[in-house]
C-alpha atoms as a PDB file:
ATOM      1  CA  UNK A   1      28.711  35.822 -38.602  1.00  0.00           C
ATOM      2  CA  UNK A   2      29.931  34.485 -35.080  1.00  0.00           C
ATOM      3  CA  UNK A   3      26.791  35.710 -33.363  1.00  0.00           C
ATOM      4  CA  UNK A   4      24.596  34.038 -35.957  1.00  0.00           C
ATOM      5  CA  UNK A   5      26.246  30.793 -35.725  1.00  0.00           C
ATOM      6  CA  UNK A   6      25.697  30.688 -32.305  1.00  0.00           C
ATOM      7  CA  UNK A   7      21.912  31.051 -32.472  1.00  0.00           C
ATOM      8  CA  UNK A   8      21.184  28.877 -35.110  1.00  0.00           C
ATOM      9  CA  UNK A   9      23.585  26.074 -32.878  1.00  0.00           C
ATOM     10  CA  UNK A  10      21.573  26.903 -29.639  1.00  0.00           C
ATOM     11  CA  UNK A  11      17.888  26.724 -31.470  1.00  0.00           C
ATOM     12  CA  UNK A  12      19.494  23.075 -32.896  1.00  0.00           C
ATOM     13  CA  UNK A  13      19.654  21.965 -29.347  1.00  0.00           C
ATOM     14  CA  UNK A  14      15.827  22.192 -29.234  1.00  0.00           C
ATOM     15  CA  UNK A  15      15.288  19.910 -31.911  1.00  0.00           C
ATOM     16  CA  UNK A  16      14.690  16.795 -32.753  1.00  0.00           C
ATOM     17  CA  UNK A  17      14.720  13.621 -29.945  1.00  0.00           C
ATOM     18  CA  UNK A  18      16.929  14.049 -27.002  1.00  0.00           C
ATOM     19  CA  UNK A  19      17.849  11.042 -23.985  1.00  0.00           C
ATOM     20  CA  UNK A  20      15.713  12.050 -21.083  1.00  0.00           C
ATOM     21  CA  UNK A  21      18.039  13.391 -18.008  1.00  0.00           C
ATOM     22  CA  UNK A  22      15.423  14.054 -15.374  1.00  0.00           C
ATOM     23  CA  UNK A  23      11.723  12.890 -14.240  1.00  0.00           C
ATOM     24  CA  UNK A  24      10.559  16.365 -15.602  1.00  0.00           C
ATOM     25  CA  UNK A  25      11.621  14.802 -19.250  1.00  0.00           C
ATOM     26  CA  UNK A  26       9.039  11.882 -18.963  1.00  0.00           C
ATOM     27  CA  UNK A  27       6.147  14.707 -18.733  1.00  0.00           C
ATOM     28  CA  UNK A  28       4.772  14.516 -22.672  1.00  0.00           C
ATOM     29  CA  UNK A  29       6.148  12.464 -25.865  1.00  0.00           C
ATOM     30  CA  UNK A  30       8.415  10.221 -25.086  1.00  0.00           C
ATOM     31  CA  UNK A  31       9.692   6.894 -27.405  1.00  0.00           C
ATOM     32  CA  UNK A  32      11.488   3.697 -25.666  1.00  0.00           C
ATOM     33  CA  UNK A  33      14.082   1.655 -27.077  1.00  0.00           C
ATOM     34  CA  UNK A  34      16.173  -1.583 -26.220  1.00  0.00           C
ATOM     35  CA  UNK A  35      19.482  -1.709 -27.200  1.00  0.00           C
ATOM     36  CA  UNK A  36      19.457  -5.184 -29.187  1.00  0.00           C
ATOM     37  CA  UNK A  37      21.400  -5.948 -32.118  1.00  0.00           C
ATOM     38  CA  UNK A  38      19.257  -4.944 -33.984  1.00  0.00           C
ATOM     39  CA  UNK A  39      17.844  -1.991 -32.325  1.00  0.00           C
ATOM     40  CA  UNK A  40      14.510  -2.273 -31.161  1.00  0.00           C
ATOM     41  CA  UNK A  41      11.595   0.510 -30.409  1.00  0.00           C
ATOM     42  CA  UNK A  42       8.554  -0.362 -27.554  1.00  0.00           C
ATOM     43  CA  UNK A  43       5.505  -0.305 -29.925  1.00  0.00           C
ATOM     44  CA  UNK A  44       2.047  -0.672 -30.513  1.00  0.00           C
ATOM     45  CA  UNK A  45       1.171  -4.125 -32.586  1.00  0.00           C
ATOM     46  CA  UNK A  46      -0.457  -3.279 -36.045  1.00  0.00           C
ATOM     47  CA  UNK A  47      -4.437  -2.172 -35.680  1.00  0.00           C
ATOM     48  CA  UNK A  48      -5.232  -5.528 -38.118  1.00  0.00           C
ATOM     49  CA  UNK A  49      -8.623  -3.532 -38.909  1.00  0.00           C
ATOM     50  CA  UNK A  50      -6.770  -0.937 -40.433  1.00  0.00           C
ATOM     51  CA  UNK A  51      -4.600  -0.875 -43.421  1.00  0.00           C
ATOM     52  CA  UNK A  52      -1.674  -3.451 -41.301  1.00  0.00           C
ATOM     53  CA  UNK A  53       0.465  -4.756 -44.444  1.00  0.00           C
ATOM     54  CA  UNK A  54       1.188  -8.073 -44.837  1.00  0.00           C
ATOM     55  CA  UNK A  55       4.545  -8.371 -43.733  1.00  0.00           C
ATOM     56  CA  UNK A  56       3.348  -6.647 -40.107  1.00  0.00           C
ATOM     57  CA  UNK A  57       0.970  -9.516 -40.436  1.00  0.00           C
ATOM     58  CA  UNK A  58       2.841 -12.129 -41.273  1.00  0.00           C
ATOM     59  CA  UNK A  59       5.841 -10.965 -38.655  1.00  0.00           C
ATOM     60  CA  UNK A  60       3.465 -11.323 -35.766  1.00  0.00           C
ATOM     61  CA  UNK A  61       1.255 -14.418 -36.684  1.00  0.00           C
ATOM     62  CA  UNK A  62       3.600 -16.257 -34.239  1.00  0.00           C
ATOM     63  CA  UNK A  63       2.424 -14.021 -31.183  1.00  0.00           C
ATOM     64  CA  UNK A  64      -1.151 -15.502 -32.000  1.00  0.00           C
ATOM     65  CA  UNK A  65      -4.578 -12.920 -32.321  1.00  0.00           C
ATOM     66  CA  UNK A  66      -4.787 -11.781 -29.025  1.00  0.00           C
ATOM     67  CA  UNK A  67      -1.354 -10.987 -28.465  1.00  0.00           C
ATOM     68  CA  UNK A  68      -1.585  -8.786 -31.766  1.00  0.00           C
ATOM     69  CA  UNK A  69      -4.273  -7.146 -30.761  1.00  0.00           C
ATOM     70  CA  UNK A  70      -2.787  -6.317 -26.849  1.00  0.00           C
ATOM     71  CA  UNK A  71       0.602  -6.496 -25.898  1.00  0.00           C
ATOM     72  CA  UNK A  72       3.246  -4.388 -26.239  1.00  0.00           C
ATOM     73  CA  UNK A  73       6.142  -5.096 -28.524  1.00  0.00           C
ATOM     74  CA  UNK A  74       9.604  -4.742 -28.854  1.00  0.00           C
ATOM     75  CA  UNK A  75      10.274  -4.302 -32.780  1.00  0.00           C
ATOM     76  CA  UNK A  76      13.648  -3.577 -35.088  1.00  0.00           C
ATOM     77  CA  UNK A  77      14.430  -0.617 -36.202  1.00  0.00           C
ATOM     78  CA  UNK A  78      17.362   0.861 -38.459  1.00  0.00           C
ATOM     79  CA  UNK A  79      20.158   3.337 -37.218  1.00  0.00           C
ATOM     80  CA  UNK A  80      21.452   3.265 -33.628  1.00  0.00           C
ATOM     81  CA  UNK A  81      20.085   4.903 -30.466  1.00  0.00           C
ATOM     82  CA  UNK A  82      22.138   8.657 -31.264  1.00  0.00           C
ATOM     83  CA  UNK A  83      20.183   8.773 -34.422  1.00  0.00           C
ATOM     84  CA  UNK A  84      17.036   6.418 -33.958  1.00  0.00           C
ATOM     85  CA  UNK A  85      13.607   9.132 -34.149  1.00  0.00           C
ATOM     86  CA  UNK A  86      10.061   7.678 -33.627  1.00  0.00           C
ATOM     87  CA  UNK A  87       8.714   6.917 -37.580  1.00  0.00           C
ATOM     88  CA  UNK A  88       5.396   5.763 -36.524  1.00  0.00           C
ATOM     89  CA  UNK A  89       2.846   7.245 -33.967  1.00  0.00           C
ATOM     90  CA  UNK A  90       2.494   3.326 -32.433  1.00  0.00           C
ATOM     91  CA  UNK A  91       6.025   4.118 -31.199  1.00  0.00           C
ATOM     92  CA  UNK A  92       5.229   7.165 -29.007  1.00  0.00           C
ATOM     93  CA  UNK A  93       3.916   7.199 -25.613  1.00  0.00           C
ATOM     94  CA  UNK A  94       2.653  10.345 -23.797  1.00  0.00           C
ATOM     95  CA  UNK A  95       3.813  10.502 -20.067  1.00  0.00           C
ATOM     96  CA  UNK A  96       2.122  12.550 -17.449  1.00  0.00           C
ATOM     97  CA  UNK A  97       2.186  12.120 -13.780  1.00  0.00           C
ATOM     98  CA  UNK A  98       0.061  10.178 -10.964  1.00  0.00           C
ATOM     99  CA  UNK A  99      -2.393  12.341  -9.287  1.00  0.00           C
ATOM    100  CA  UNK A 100      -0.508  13.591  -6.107  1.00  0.00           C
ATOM    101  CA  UNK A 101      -2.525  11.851  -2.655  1.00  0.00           C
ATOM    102  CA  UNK A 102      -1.536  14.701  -0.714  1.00  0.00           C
ATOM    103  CA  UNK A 103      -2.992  18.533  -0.696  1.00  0.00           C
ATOM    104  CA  UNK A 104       0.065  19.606   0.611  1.00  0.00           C
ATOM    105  CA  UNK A 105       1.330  22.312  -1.897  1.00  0.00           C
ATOM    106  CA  UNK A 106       4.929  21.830  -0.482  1.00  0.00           C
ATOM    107  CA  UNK A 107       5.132  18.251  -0.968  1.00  0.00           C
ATOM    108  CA  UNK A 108       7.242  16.829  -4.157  1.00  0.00           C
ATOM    109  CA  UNK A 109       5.791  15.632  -7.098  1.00  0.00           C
ATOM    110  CA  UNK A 110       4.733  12.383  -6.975  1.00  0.00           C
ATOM    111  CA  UNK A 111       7.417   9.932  -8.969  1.00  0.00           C
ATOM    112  CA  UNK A 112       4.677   7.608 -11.059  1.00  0.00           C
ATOM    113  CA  UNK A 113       3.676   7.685 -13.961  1.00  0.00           C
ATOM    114  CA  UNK A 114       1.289   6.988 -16.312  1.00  0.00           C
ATOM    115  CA  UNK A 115       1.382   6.043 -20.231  1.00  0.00           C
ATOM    116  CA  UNK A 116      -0.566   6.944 -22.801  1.00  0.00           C
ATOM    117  CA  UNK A 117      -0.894   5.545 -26.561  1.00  0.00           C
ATOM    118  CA  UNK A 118      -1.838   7.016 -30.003  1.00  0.00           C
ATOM    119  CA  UNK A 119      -5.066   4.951 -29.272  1.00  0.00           C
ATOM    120  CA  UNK A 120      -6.044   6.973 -26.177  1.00  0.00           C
ATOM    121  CA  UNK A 121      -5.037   3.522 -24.345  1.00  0.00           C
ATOM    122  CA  UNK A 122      -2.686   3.512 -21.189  1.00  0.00           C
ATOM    123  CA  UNK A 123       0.310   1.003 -20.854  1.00  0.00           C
ATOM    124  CA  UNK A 124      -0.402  -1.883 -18.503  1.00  0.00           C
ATOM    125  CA  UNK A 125       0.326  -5.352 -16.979  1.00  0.00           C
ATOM    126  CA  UNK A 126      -1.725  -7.567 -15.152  1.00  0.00           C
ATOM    127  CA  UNK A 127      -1.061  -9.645 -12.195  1.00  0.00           C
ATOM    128  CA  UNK A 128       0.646 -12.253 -14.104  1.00  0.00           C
ATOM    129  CA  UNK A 129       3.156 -10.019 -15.698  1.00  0.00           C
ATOM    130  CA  UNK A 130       1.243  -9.793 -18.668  1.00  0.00           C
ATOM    131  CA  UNK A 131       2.030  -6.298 -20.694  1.00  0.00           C
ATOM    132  CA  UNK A 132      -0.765  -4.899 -22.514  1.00  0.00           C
ATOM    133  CA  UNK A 133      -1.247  -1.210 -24.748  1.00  0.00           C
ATOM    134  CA  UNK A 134      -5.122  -0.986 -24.656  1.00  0.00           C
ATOM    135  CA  UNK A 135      -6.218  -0.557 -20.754  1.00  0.00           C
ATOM    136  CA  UNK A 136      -9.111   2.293 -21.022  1.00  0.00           C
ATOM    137  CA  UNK A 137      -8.523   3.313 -17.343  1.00  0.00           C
ATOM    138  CA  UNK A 138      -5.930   4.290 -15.494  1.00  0.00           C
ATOM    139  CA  UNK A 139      -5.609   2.217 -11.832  1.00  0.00           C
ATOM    140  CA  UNK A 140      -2.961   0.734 -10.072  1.00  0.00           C
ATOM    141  CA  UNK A 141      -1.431  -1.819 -12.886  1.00  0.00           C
ATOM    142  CA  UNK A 142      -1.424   1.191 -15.316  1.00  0.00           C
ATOM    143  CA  UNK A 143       1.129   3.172 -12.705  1.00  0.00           C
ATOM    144  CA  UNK A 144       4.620   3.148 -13.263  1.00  0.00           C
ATOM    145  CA  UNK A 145       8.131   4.425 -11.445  1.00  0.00           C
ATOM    146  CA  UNK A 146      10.874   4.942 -13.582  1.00  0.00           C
ATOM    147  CA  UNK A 147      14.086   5.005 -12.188  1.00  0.00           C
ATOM    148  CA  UNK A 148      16.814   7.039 -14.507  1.00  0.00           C
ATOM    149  CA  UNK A 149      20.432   6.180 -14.313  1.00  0.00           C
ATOM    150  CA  UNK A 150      22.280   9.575 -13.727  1.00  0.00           C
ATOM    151  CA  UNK A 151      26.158   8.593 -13.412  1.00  0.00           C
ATOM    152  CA  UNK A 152      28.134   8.885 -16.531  1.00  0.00           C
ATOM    153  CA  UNK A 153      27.780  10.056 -20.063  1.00  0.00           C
ATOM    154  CA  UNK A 154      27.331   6.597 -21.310  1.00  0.00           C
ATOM    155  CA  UNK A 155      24.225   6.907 -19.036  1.00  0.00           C
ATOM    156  CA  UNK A 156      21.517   9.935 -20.993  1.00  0.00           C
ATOM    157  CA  UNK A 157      18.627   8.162 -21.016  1.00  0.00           C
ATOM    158  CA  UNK A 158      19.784   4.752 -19.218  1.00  0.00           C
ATOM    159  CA  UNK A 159      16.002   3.866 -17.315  1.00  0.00           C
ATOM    160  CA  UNK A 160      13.834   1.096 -16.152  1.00  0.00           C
ATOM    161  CA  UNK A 161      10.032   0.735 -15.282  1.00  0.00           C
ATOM    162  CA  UNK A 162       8.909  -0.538 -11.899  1.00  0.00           C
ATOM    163  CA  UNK A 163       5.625  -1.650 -10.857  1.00  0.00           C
ATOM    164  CA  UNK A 164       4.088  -2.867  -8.095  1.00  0.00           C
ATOM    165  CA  UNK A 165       1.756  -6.352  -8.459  1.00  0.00           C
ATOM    166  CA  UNK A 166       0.237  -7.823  -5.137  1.00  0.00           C
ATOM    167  CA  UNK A 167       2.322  -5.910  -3.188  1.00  0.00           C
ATOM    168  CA  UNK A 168       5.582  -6.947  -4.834  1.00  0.00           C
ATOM    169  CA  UNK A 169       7.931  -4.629  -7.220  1.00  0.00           C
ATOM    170  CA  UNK A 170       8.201  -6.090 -10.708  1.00  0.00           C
ATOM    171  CA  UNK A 171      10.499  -4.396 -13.291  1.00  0.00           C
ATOM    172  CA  UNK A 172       9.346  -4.257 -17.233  1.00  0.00           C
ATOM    173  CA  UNK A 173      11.331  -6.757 -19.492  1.00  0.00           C
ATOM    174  CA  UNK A 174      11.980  -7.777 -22.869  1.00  0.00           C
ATOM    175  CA  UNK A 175      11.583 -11.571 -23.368  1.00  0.00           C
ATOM    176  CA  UNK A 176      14.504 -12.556 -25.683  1.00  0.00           C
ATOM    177  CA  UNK A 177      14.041 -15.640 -27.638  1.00  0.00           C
ATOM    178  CA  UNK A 178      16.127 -18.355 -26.576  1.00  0.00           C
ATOM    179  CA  UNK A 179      18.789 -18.379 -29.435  1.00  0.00           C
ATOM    180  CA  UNK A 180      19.852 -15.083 -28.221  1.00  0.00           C
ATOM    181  CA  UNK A 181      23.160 -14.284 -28.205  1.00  0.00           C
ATOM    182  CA  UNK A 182      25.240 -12.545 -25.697  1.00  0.00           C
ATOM    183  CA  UNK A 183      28.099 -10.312 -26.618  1.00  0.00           C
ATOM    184  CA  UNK A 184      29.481  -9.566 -23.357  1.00  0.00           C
ATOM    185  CA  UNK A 185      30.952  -6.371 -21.579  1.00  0.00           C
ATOM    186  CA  UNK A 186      29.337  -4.174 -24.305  1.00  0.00           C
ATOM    187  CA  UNK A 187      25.914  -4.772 -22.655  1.00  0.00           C
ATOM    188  CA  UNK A 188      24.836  -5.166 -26.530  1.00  0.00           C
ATOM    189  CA  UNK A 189      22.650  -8.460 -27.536  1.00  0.00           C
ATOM    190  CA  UNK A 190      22.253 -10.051 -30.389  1.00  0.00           C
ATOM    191  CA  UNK A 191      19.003 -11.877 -31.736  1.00  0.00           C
ATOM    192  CA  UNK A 192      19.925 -14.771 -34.153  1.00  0.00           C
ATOM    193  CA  UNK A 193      19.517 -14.320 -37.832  1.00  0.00           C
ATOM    194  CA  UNK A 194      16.098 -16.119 -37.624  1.00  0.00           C
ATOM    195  CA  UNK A 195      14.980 -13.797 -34.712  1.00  0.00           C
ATOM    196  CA  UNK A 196      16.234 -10.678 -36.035  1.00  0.00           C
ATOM    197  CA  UNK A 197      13.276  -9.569 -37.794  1.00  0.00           C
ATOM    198  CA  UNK A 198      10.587 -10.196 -35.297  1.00  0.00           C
ATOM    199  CA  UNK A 199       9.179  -8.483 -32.863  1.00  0.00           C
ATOM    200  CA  UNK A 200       9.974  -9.465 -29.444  1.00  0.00           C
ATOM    201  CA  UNK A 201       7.031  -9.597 -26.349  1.00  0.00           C
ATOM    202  CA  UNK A 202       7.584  -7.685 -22.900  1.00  0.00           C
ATOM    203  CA  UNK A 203       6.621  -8.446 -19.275  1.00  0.00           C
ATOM    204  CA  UNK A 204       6.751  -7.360 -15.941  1.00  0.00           C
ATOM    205  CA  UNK A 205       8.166 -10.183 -13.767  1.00  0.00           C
ATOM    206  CA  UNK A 206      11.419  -9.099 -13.264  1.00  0.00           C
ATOM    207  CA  UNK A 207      12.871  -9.244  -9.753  1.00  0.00           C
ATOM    208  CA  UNK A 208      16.043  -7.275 -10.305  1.00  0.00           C
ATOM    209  CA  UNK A 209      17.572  -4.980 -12.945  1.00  0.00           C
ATOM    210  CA  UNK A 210      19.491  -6.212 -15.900  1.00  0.00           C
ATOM    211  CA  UNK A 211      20.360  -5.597 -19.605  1.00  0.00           C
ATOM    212  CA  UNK A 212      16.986  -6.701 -20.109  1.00  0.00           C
ATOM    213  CA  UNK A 213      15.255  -4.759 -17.999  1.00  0.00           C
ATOM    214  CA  UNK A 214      17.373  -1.542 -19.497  1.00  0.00           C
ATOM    215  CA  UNK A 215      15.830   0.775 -22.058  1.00  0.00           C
ATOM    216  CA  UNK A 216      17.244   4.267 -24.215  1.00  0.00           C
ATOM    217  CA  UNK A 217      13.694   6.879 -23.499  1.00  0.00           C
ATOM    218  CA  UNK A 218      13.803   9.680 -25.459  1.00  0.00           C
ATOM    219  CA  UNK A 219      12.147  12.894 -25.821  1.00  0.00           C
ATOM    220  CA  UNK A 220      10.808  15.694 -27.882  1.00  0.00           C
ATOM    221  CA  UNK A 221      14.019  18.469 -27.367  1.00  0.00           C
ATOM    222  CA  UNK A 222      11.332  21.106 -27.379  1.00  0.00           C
ATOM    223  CA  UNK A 223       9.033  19.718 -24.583  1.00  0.00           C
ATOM    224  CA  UNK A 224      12.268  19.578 -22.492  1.00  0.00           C
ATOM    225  CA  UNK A 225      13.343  23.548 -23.377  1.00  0.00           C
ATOM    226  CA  UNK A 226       9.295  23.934 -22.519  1.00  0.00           C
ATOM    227  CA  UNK A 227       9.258  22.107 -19.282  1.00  0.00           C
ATOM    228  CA  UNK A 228      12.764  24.119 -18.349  1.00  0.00           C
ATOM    229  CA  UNK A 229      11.257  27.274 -18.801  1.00  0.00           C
ATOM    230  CA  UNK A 230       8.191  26.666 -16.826  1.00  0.00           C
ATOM    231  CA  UNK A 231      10.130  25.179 -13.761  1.00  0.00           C
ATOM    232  CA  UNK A 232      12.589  28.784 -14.157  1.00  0.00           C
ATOM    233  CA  UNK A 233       9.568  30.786 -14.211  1.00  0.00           C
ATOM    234  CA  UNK A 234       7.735  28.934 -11.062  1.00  0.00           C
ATOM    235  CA  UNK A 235      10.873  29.178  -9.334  1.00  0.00           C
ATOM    236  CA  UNK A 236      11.385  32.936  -9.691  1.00  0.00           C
ATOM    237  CA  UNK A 237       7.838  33.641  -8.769  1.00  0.00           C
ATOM    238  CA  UNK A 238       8.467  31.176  -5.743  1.00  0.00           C
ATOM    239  CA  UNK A 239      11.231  33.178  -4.904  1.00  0.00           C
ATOM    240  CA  UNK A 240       9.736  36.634  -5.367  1.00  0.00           C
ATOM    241  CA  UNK A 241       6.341  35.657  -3.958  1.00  0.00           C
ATOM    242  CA  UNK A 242       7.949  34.431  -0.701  1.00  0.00           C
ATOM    243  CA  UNK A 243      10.744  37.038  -0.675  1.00  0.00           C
ATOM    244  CA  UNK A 244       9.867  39.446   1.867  1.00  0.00           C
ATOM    245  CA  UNK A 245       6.149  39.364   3.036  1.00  0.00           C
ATOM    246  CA  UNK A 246       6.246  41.973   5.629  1.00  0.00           C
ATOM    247  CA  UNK A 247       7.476  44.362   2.478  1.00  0.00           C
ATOM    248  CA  UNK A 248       4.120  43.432   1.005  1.00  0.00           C
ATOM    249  CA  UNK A 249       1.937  43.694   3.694  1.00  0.00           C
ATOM    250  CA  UNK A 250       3.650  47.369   4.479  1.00  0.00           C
ATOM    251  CA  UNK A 251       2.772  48.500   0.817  1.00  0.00           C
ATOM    252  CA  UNK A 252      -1.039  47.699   1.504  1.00  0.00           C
ATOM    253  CA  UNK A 253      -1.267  49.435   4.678  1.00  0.00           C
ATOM    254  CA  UNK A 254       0.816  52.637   2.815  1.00  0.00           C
ATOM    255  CA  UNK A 255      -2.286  52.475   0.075  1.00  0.00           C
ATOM    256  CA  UNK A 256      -5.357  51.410   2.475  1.00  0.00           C
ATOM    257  CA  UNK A 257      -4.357  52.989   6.096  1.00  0.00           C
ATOM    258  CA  UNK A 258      -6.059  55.437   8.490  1.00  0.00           C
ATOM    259  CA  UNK A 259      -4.313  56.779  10.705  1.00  0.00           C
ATOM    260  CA  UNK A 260      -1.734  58.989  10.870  1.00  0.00           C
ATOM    261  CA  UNK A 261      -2.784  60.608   7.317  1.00  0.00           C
ATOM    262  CA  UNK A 262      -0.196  63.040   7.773  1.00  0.00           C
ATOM    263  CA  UNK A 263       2.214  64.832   5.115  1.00  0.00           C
ATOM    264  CA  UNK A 264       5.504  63.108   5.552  1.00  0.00           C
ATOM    265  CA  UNK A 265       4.324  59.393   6.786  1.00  0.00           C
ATOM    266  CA  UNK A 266       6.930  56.611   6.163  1.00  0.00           C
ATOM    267  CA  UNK A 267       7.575  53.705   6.901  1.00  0.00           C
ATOM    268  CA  UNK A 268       9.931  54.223   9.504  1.00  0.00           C
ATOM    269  CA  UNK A 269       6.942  56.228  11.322  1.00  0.00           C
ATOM    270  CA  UNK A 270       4.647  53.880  11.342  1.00  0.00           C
ATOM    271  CA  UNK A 271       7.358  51.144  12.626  1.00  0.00           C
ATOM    272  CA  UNK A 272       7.156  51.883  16.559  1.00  0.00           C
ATOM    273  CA  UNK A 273       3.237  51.060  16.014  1.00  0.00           C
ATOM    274  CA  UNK A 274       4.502  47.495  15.748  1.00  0.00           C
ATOM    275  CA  UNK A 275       1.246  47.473  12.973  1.00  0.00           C
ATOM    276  CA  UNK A 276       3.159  45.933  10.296  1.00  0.00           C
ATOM    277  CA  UNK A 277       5.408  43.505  11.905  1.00  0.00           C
ATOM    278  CA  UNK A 278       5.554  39.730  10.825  1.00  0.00           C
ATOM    279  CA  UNK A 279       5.780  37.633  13.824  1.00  0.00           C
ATOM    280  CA  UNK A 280       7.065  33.869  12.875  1.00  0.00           C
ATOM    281  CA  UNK A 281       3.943  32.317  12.907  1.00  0.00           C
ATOM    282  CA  UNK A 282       2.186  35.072  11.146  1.00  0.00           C
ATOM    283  CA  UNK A 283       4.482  34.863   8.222  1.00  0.00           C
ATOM    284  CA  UNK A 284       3.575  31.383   7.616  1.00  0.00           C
ATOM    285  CA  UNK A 285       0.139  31.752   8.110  1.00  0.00           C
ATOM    286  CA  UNK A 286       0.688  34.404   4.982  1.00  0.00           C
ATOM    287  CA  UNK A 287       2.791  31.933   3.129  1.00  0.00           C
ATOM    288  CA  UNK A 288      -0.226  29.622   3.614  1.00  0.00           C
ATOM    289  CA  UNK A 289      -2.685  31.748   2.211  1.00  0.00           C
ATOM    290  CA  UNK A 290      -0.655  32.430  -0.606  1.00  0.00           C
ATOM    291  CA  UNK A 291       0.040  29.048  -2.207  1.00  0.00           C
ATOM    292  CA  UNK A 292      -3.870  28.487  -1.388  1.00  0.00           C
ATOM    293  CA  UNK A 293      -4.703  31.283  -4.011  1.00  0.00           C
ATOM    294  CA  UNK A 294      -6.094  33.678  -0.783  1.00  0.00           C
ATOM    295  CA  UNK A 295      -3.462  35.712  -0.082  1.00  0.00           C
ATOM    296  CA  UNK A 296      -5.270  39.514  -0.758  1.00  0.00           C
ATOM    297  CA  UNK A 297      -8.276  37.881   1.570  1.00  0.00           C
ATOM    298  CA  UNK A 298      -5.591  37.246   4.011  1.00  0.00           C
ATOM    299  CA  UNK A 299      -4.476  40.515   4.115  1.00  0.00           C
ATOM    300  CA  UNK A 300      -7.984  42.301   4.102  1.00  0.00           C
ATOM    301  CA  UNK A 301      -8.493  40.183   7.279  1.00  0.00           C
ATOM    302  CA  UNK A 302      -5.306  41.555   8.996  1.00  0.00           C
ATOM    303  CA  UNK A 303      -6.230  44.768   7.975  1.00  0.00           C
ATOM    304  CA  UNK A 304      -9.702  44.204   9.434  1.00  0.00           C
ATOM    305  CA  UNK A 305      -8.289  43.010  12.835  1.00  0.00           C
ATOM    306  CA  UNK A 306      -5.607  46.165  12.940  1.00  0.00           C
ATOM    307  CA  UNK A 307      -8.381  48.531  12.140  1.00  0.00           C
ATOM    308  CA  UNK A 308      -6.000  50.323   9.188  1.00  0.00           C
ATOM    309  CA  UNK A 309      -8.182  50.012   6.384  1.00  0.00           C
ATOM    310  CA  UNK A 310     -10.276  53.013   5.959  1.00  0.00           C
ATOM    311  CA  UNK A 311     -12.562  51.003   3.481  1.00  0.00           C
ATOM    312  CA  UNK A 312     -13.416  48.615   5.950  1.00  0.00           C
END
C-alpha cells in the first residue's frame, strides 16, 4: 500500500500548473499573473468578432476599440496564485527561444525569448512602450529576457520581462489606476472597489524593477518533467559520446584493420604502433566532427591516412 502511495504522489507532481524555477521552464505553455488584490492573469482582450459577452464588452469600453482589439491586459481572476490555473486559452502564452547568432555547438542557449498567443500572434511593444498581443512577426520588439528570482521559497516563479527599445532596457509593467492602494511590506496591492473589476493595461517603460514590474509565470508540470528528461538524456549521451574517444577509434580499427591479421591481436599489440593514439589536438578535432553530425566520416578519413582499413 506504501509503494502505491508513493507513485500515485510522484505522478501528482507532474500535474497540473507549477511556478517556473529555471529558463528551461519558459520553453512551451506558460500563464502570467500579477499579484493584485484581486489577482490578476496577462490576457488576450476579447476577439469582439467572436461570441465576446457583454460584460467583456462593457468591462473594456473604457480602453477604447483599438486598445480592445491590441494590447495586452491584466484581468481578475478568483483563487490565489497556489491555486490560480489558466481557464481560458487568451491566458496562455507559448514560449520558445531566440534563434541562437552563433554556430558554435558549445555555446549556451541564448536567454530571449519569444511569445506566442492562441491567435498565432507574438507578444510585443513598440518604441513608445506600447504592449500589443497581435504582432505577425517575430523581430526585435517581439524579443524578450526574463530574469527569474531564484533566492527563497517565497520566490518559485518570482520573474520580470526585459526588453530592449532604441538601445535602452525597458522592463514590462502593469499600469495601476491611480486610486490604487498600497498595502505595504506584503508586496500585495489593492485596486479600489471601483477598479477591482477591470482589466488593467501593461507597458514597457519601466526603468527599474518593482512590485509592478513583478509577475507569478507558471507552467504545465508535465512540460517541465518533459524538458527534465530531455536535458538528462542529452547529458548522458554528452557524457558517453565524449567519454573516451581513443576507446572508439580503437574498436574501428579492431573491426576494419589490415595488418597484423594474426590469431591473438589485442589491443595491447597494436599499442607500440602508436596507430591508435589520440594526440590533444586530434581529440578535439574528433570532438568537432562529432557534434557536427560527421564523426564516422572523420574516422574513415583517419583510417584512410593510417592505411588500416582494408576496405579502403
Amino acid at each position: 500500500m506504501s509503494e502505491y502511495s508513493m507513485v500515485k504522489s510522484s505522478k501528482l507532481k507532474f500535474k497540473g500548473w507549477v511556478e517556473v524555477e529555471s529558463l528551461e521552464d519558459l520553453e512551451g505553455p506558460i500563464a502570467f499573473y500579477f499579484r493584485d488584490d484581486p489577482l490578476r492573469v496577462l490576457s488576450l482582450p476579447p476577439n469582439l468578432g467572436d461570441a465576446a459577452t457583454r460584460a467583456d464588452i462593457e468591462a473594456l469600453s473604457s480602453l477604447g476599440s483599438s486598445s480592445v482589439r491590441q494590447s495586452l491586459l491584466a484581468v481578475p481572476i478568483s483563487g490565489t496564485v497556489d491555486t490560480a490555473v489558466p481557464t481560458s486559452v487568451d491566458h496562455v502564452f507559448i514560449g520558445q527561444r531566440s534563434i541562437s547568432s552563433t554556430a558554435d555547438p558549445n555555446a549556451p542557449p541564448p536567454t530571449t525569448f519569444t511569445f506566442k498567443t492562441s491567435r498565432g500572434q507574438y507578444l510585443s511593444c513598440d518604441r513608445l512602450g506600447f504592449v500589443y498581443s497581435d504582432a505577425p512577426a517575430v523581430g526585435p520588439l517581439e524579443t524578450w529576457t526574463p530574469i527569474i528570482r531564484k533566492t527563497g521559497d517565497e520566490a518559485k516563479g518570482v520573474a520580470s520581462l526585459m526588453t530592449e527599445v532604441s538601445g535602452k532596457e525597458q522592463f514590462l509593467r502593469v499600469e495601476l489606476p491611480s486610486s490604487s492602494v498600497w498595502k505595504g511590506e506584503d508586496n500585495l496591492g489593492g485596486s479600489s472597489a471601483k477598479d477591482r473589476d477591470k482589466p488593467l493595461q501593461l507597458r514597457a517603460d519601466a526603468d527599474s524593477i518593482g512590485f509592478c514590474e513583478t509577475f507569478i509565470i507558471k507552467c504545465q508540470a508535465a512540460n517541465r518533467r518533459k524538458n527534465q528528461t530531455k536535458e538528462a538524456a542529452s547529458n548522458a549521451f554528452s557524457e558517453l559520446a565524449m567519454a573516451d574517444l581513443s576507446e572508439d577509434e580503437q574498436e574501428k580499427l579492431k573491426k576494419f584493420q589490415s595488418y597484423k591479421q594474426t590469431q591473438g591481436v589485442t589491443h595491447s599489440s597494436l599499442e607500440p604502433a602508436g596507430r591508435h593514439k589520440l594526440s590533444k589536438e586530434e581529440r578535439k578535432q574528433l570532438k568537432r566532427a562529432r557534434a557536427e553530425g560527421r564523426y564516422n566520416e572523420a574516422l574513415l578519413e583517419r583510417r584512410t591516412k593510417m592505411k588500416s582499413d582494408k576496405y579502403c
